[in-house]
Protein backbone atom coordinates (compact mmCIF):
# COMPACT_ATOMS: atom_id res chain seq x y z
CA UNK A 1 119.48 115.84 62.65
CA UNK A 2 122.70 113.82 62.71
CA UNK A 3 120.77 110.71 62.79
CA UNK A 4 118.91 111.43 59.54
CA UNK A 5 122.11 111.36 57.55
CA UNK A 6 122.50 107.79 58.00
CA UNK A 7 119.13 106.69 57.50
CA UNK A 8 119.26 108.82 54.25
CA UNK A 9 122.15 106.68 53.16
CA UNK A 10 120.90 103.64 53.88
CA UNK A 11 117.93 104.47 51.89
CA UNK A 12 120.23 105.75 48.79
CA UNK A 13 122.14 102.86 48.61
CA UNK A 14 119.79 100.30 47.29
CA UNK A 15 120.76 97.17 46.67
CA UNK A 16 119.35 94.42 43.75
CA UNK A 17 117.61 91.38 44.23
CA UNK A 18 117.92 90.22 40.86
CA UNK A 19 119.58 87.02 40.30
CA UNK A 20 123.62 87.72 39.30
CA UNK A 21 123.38 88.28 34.95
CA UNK A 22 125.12 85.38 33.20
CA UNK A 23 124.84 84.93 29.44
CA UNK A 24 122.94 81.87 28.86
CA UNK A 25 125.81 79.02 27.68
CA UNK A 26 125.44 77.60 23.74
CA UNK A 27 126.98 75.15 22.04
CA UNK A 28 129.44 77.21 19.38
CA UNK A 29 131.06 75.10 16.60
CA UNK A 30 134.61 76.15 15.38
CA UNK A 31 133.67 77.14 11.87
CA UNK A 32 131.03 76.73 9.28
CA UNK A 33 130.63 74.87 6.04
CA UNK A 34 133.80 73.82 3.50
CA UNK A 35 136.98 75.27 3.62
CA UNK A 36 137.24 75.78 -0.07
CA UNK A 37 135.26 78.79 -0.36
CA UNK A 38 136.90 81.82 -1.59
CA UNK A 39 135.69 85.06 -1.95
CA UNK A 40 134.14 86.30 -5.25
CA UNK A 41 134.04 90.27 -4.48
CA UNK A 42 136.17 91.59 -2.00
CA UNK A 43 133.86 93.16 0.20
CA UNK A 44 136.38 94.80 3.18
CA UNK A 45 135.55 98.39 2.05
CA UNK A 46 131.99 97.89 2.02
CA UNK A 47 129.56 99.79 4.82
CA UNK A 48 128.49 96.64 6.96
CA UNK A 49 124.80 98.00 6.26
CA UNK A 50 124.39 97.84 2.75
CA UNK A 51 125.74 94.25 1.96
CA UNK A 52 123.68 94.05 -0.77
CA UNK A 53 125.94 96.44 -2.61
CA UNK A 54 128.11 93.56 -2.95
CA UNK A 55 126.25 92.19 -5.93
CA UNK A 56 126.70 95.68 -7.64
CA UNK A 57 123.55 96.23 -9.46
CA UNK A 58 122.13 99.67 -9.74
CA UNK A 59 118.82 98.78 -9.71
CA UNK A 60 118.72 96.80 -6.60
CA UNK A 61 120.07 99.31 -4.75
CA UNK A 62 117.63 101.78 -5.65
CA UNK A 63 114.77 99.36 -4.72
CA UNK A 64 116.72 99.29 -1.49
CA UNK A 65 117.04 102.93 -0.50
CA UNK A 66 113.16 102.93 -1.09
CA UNK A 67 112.49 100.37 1.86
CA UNK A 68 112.13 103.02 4.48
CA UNK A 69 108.64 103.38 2.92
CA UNK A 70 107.40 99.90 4.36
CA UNK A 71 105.03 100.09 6.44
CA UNK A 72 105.64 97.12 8.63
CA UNK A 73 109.27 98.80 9.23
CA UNK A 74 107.38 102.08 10.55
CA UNK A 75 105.50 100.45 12.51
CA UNK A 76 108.69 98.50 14.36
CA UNK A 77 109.77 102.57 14.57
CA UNK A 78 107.29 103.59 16.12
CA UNK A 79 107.53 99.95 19.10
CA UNK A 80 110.73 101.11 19.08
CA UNK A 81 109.49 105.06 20.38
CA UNK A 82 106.78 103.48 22.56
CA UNK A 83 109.72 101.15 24.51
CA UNK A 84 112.15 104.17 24.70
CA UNK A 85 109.18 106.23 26.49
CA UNK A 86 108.53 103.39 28.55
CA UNK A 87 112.27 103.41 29.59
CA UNK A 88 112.35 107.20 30.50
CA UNK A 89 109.19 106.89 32.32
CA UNK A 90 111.04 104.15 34.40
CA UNK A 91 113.67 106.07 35.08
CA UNK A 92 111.82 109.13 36.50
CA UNK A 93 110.08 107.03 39.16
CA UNK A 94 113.90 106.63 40.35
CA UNK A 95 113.93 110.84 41.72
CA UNK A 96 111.69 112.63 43.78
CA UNK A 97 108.58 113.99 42.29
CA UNK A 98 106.82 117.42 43.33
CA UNK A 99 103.81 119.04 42.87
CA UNK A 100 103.02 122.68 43.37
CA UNK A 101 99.41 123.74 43.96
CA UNK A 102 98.24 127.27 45.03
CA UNK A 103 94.21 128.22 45.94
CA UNK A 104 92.61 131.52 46.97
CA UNK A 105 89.11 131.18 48.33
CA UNK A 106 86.33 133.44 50.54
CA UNK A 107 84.32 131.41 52.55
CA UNK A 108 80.82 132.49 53.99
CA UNK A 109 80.00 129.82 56.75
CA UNK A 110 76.31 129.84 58.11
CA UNK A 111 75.98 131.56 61.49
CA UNK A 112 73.20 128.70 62.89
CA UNK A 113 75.57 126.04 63.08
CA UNK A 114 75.93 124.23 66.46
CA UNK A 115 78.90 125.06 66.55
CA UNK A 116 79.17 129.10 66.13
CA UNK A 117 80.42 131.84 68.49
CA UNK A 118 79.93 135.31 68.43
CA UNK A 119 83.18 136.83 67.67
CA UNK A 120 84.46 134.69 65.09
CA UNK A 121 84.22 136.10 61.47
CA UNK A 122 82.06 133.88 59.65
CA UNK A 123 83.30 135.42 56.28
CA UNK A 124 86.76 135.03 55.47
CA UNK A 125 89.81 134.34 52.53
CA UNK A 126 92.07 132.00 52.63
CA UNK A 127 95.19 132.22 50.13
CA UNK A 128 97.23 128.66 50.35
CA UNK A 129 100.66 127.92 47.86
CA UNK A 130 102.29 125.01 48.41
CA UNK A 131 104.50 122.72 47.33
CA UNK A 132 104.44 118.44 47.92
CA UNK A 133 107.65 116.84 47.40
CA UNK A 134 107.82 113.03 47.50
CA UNK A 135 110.21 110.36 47.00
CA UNK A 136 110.30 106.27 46.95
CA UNK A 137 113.94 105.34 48.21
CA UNK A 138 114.87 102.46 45.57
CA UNK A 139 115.85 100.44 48.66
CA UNK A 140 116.03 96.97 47.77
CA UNK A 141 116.35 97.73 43.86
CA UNK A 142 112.87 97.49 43.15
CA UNK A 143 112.58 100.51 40.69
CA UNK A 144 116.54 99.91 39.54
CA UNK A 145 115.26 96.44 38.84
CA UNK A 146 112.34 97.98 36.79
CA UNK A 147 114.40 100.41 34.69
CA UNK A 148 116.69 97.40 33.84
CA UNK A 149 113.90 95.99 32.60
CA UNK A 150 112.28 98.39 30.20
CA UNK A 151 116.17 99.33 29.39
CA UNK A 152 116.35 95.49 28.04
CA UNK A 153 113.45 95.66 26.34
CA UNK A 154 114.24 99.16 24.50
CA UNK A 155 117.49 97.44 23.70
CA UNK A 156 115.51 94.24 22.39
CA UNK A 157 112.90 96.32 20.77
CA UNK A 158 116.12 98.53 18.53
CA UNK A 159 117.36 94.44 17.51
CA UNK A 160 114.09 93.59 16.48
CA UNK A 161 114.05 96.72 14.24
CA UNK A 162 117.15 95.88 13.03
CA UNK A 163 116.15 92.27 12.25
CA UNK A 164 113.11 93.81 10.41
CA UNK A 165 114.99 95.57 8.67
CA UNK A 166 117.62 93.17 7.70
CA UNK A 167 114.80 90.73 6.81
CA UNK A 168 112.68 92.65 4.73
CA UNK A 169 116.15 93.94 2.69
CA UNK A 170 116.81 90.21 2.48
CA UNK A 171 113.33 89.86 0.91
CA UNK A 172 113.50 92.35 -1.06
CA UNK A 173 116.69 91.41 -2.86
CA UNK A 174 115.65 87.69 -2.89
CA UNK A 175 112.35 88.78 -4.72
CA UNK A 176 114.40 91.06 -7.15
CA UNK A 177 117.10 88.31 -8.45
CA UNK A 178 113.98 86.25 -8.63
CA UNK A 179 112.28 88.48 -11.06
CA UNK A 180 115.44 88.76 -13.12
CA UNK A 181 115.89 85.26 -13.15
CA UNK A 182 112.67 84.65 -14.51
CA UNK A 183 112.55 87.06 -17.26
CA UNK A 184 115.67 85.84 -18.68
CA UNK A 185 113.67 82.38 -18.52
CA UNK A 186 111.06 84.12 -20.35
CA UNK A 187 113.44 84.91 -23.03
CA UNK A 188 114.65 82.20 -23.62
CA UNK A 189 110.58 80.00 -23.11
CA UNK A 190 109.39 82.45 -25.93
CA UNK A 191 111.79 81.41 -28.24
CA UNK A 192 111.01 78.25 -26.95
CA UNK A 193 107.29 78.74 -28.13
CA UNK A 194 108.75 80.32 -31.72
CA UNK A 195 110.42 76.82 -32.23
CA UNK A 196 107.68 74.73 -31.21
CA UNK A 197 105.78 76.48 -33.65
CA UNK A 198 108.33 75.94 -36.58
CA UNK A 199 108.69 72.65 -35.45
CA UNK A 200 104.65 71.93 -35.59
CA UNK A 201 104.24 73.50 -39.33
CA UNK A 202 107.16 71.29 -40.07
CA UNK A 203 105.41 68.09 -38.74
CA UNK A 204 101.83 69.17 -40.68
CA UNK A 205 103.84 69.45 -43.74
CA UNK A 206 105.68 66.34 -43.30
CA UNK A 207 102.42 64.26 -42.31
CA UNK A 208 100.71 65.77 -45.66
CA UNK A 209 103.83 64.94 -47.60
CA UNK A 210 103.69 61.21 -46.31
CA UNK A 211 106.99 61.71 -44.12
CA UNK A 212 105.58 61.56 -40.88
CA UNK A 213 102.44 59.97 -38.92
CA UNK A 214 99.85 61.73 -37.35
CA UNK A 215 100.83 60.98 -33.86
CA UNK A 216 104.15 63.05 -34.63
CA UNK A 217 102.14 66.24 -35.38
CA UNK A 218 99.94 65.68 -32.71
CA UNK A 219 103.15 65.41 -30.27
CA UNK A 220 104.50 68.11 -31.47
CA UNK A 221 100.94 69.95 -31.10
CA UNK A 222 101.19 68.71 -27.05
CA UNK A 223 104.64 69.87 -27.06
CA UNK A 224 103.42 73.57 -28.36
CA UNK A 225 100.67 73.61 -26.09
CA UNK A 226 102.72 72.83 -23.02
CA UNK A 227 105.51 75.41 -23.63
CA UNK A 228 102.73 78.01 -24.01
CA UNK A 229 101.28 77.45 -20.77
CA UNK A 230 104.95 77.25 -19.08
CA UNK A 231 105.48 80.87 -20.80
CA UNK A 232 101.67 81.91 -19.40
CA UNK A 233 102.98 80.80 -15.60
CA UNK A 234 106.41 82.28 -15.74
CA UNK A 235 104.05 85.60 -16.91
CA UNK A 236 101.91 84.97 -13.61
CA UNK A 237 105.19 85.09 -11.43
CA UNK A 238 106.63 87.59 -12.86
CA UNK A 239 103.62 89.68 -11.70
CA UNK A 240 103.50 88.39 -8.41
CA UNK A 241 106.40 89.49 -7.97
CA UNK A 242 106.24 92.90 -8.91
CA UNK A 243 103.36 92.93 -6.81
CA UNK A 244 105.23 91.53 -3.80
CA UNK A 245 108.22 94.06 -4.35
CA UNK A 246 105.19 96.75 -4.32
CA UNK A 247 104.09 95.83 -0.90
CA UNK A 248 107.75 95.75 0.51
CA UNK A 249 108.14 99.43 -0.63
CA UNK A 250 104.96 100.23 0.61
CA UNK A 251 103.59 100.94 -2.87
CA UNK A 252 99.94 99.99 -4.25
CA UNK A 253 100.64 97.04 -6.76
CA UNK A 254 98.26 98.21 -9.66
CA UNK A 255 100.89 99.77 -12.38
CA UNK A 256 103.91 98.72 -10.38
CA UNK A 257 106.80 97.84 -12.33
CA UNK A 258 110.29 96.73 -11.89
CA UNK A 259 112.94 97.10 -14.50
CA UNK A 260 115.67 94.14 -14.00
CA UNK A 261 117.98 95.35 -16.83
CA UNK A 262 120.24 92.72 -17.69
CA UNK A 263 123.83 93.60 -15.11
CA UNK A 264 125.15 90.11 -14.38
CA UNK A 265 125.43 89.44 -10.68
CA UNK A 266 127.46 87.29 -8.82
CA UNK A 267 126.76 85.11 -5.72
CA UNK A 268 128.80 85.71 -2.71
CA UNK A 269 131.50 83.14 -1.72
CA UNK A 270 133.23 82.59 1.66
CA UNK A 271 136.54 80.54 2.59
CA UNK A 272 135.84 80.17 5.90
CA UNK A 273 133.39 81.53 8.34
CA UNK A 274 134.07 81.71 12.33
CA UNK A 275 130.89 81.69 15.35
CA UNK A 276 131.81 84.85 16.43
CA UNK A 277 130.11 85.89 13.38
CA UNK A 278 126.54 85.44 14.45
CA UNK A 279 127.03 87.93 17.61
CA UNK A 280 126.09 90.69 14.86
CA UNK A 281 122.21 89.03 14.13
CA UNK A 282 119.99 91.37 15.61
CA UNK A 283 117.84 88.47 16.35
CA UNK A 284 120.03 86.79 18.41
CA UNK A 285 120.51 90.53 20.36
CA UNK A 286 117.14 90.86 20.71
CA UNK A 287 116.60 87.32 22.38
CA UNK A 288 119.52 87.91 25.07
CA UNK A 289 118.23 91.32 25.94
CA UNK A 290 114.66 89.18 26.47
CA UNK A 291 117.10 87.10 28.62
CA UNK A 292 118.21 90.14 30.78
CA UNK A 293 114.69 91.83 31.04
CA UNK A 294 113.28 88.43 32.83
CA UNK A 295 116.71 88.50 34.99
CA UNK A 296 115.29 91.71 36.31
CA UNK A 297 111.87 90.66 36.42
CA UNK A 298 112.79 88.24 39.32
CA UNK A 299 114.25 91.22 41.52
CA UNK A 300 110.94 93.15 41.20
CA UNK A 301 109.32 89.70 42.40
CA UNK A 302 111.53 88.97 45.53
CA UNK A 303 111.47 93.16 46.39
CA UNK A 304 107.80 92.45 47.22
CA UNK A 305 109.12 90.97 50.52
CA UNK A 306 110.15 93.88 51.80
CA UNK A 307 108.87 97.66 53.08
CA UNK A 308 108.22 100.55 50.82
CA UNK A 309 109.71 103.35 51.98
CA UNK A 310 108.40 106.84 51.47
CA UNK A 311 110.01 110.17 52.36
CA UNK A 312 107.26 113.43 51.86
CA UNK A 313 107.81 117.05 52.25
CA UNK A 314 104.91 119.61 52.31
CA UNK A 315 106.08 123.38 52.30
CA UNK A 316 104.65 126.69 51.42
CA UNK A 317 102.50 130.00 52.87
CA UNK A 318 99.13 130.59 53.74
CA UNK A 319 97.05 133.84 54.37
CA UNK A 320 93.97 135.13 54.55
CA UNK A 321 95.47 138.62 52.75
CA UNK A 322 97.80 138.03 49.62
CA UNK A 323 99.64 141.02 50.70
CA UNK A 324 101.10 139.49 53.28
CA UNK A 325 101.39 135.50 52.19
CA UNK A 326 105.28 135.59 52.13
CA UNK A 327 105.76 137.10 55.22
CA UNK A 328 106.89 134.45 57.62
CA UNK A 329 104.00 133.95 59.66
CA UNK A 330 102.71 132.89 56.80
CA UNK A 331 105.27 129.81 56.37
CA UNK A 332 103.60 126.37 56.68
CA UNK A 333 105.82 122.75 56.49
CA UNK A 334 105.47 119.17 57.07
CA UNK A 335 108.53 116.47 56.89
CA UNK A 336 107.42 112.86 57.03
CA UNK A 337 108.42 109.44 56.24
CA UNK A 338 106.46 105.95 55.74
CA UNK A 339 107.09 102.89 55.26
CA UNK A 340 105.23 99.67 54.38
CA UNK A 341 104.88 95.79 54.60
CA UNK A 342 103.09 92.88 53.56
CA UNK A 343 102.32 90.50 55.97
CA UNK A 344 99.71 87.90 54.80
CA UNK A 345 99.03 87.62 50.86
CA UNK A 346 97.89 83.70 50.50
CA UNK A 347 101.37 82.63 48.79
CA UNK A 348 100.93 85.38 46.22
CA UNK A 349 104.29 86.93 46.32
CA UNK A 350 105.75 83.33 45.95
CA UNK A 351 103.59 82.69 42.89
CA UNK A 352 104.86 85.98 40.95
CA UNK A 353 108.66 85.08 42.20
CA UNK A 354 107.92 81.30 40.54
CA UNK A 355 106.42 82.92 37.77
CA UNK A 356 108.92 85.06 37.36
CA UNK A 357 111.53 82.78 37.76
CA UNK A 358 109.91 80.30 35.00
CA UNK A 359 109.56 83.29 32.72
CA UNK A 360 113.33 83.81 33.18
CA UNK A 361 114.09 80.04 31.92
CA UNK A 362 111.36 80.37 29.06
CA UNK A 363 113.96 83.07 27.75
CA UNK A 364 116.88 80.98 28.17
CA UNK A 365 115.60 78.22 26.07
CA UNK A 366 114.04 80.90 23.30
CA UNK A 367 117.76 82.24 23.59
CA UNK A 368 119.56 79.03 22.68
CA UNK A 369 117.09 77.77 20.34
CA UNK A 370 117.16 81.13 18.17
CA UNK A 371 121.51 80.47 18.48
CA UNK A 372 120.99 76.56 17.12
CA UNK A 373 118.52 78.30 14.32
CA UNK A 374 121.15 80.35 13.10
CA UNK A 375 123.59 77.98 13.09
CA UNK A 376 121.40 75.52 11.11
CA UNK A 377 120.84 78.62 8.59
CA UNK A 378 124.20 79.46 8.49
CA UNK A 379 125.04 75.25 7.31
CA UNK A 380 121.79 75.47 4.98
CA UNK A 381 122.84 78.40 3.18
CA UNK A 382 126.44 77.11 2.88
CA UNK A 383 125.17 74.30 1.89
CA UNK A 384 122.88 75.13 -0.75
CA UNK A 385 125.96 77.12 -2.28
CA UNK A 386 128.01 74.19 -2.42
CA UNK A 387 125.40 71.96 -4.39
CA UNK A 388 123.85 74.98 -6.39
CA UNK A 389 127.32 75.63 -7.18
CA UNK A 390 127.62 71.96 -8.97
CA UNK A 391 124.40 71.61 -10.15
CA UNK A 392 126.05 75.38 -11.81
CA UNK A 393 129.10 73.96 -13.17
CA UNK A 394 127.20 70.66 -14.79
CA UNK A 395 124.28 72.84 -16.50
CA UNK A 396 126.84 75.31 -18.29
CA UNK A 397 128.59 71.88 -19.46
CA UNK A 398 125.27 70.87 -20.56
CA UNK A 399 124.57 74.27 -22.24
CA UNK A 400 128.12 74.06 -23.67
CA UNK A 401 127.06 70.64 -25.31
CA UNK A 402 123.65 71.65 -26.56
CA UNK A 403 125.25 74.79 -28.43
CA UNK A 404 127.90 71.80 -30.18
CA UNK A 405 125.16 70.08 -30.57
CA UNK A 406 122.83 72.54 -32.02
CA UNK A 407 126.21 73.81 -34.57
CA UNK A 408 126.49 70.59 -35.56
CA UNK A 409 122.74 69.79 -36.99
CA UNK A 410 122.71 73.26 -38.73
CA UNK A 411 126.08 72.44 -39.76
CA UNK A 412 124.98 68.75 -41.52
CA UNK A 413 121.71 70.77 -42.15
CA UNK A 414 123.49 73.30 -44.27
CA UNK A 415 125.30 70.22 -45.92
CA UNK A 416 122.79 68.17 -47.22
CA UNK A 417 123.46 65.52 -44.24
CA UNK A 418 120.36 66.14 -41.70
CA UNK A 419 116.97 67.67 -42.01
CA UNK A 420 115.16 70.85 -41.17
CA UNK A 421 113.97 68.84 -38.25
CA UNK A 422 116.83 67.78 -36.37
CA UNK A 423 118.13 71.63 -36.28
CA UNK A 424 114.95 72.36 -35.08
CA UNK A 425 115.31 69.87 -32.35
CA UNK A 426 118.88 70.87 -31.39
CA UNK A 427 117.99 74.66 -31.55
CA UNK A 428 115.18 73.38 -28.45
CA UNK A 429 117.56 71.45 -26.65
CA UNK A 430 119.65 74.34 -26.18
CA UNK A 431 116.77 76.47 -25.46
CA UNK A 432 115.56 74.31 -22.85
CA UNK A 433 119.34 74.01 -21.26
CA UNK A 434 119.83 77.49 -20.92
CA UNK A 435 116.61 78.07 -19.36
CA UNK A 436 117.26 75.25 -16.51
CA UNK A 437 120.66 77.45 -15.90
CA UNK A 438 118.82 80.90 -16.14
CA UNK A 439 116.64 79.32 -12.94
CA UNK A 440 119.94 77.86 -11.19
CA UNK A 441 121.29 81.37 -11.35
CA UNK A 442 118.12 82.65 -9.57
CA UNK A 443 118.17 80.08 -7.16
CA UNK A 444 122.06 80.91 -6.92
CA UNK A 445 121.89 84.59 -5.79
CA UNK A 446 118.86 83.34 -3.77
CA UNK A 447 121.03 80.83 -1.29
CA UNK A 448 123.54 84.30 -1.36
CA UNK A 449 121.32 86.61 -0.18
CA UNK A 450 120.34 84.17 2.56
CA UNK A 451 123.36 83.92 3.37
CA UNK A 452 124.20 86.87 4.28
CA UNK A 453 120.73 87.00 5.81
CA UNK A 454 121.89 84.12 8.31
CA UNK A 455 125.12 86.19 8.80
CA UNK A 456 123.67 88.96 10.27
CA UNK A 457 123.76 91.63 7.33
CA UNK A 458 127.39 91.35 7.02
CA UNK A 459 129.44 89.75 4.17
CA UNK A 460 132.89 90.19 5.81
């Protein structure tokens, strides 16, 4: 009996094949983008989930607290459930199992056999309860190795939920400012169309007067024409929209509708944005947990070289009277212990360690190329800011110009110094400039809400 102790503790102290865990190495820059950004909201109170609060508009968030109803995010939910079964089914095979099983029979065996005596009863009961106990000794960290595994990919499979999530809210906002952006371009085309349509009746009247050719009203006809069919596509998107907001809240699209209401929003700014930052993507999680799984995988793959062990334990009474099954004649027990090996499989352990090992390097790579991807987000979105920022600033000079412009005409109109028609004309300029800066505002929050997308969910 002393000699089992040891060979018990050998067998609980398993050791791991697995390769030693070291996070795959990536190229980090210092910082990202300009150092001129500053911060338009101060966002340090905010909860780090609901960055789109920053852009303070009631309606978004309600659209937001409605996205648990997607169904592409309960379905992630329910990958998530199936992984974190998968895990505690894992873990399980790690103790000993047992199974108790209990039987109460009469038997009636046939007199002519060859083999009968006289003497023996050939009717009898037998009453059998028993229990099996069995256990796999994780010696050389092949179940340890497993559980690692399906613990990496329940981790993975929570980041992949959370970059669902964070991707679909990102959609869902981008969609959103994109809808209000272009019904304040529909606005502003309508009265686009209204003019048109003053300018065309002042063009017939001119051309019957004598004060204009034909090929002016006809222009001005084309002109018409074309900003009706610019105010029939923004229509178009606008639906499409609503209809893609619809699906994101897991809502049928017929009699959807959104209302934008006209709270001015502001794009988020940043002075000056460190790597550390993208540790927080979920995606990024999600790929080094992929990284860790395969680790393990090759320690499941080498543990092939080596015995199973197994250690069994059969216990329990039998009796051919129930009355007296417990007594302890009655006792019945087995102890045993197994163990086997391999010895010829055609190179087939070597393949699955290759394999393994290959699949291990495939992660590495999907690692570091979902790091660079961020990073190249990260510069696109900052980026975009910068320019969309410009092309900002020289659009509301151009709007401020159009509305001098447009004083001025009604002004010499009023005076006796211009015609009806150049008013008319001004009046469309300005039109047409505030509409080109209703879009840049869109495209604006857009890059913003990317942003924060490429930041992991975070605006801090």
């Amino acid at each position: 009996m002393k000699r089992l102790f040891p060979i018990l503790a050998i067998f609980c102290s398993a050791c791991s094949l697995a390769p030693e865990y070291h996070k795959p190495a990536v190229a980090v820059p210092e910082q990202f983008g300009k150092t001129s950004f500053t911060h338009a909201i101060p966002a340090d109170g905010l909860p780090k989930g609901e960055w789109w609060k920053i852009y303070s508009d009631r309606t978004l968030d309600a659209l937001e607290d409605s996205l648990p109803e997607n169904q592409d995010l309960k379905a992630a939910l329910e990958r998530l459930r199936q992984a974190q079964s998968a895990l505690q089914a894992q873990r399980a095979m790690l103790f000993p199992s047992m199974d108790l099983s209990g039987t109460s029979q009469k038997f009636n065996t046939s007199r002519s056999r060859a083999n009968y005596f006289r003497g023996i009863p050939y009717r009898y009961s037998d009453n059998l309860l028993t229990a099996d106990v069995s256990w796999e000794p994780d010696v050389f960290g092949r179940i340890s190795n497993q559980v690692a595994y399906s613990r990496n990919q329940f981790e993975a499979a929570k980041a992949d939920l959370m970059a669902l999530r964070l991707t679909l809210q990102a959609e869902l906002a981008a969609d959103y400012f994109s809808l209000k952006a272009l019904r304040k371009q529909q606005q502003l085309q309508q009265e686009l169309v209204k003019s048109g349509g003053e300018y065309l009746e002042l063009e017939k009247a001119l051309l019957e007067g004598g004060g204009a050719p034909e090929a002016d009203v006809d222009q001005a006809e084309i002109s018409l024409q074309n900003e009706k069919s610019a105010e029939r596509e923004i229509a178009l998107n606008e639906e499409t929209l609503e209809h893609a907001i619809a699906l994101l809240l897991g809502r049928p699209a017929s009699g959807f509708h959104v209302e934008t209401g006209d709270a001015e929003s502001t794009p988020m700014a940043i002075a000056s944005l460190p790597s550390r930052l993208l540790e927080r993507r979920p995606d990024i999680s999600s790929a080094e947990r992929q990284v860790e799984a395969a680790n393990a995988e090759i320690g499941v793959a080498r543990a092939a070289y080596f015995p199973n062990f197994t250690l069994n334990a059969v216990g329990g009474f039998e009796s051919g009277q129930l009355g007296n099954i417990f007594a302890t004649p009655s006792e019945l027990w087995a102890l045993g212990a197994g163990a086997a090996v391999n010895v010829f499989d055609a190179g087939l352990r070597k393949a699955l360690t290759e394999e393994a090992r290959a699949r291990y390097e495939e992660t590495v790579a999907n690692y570091r190329q979902i790091v660079l991807n961020a990073y190249r987000e990260v510069e696109d979105s900052l980026s975009s800011l910068d320019q969309l920022e410009s092309e900002n600033a020289s659009q509301k000079a151009a709007v401020e110009s159009a509305s001098k412009a447009a004083k001025q005409a009604e002004f010499r109109y009023r005076g006796g110094m211009a015609n009806y028609q150049d008013m008319v004309l001004s009046n469309m300029q300005l039109l047409q400039a505030r509409e080109q800066l209703a879009l840049l505002d869109g495209r604006r929050m857009n890059a913003s809400v990317l942003l924060v997308k490429a930041l992991g969910g975070s605006p801090e």
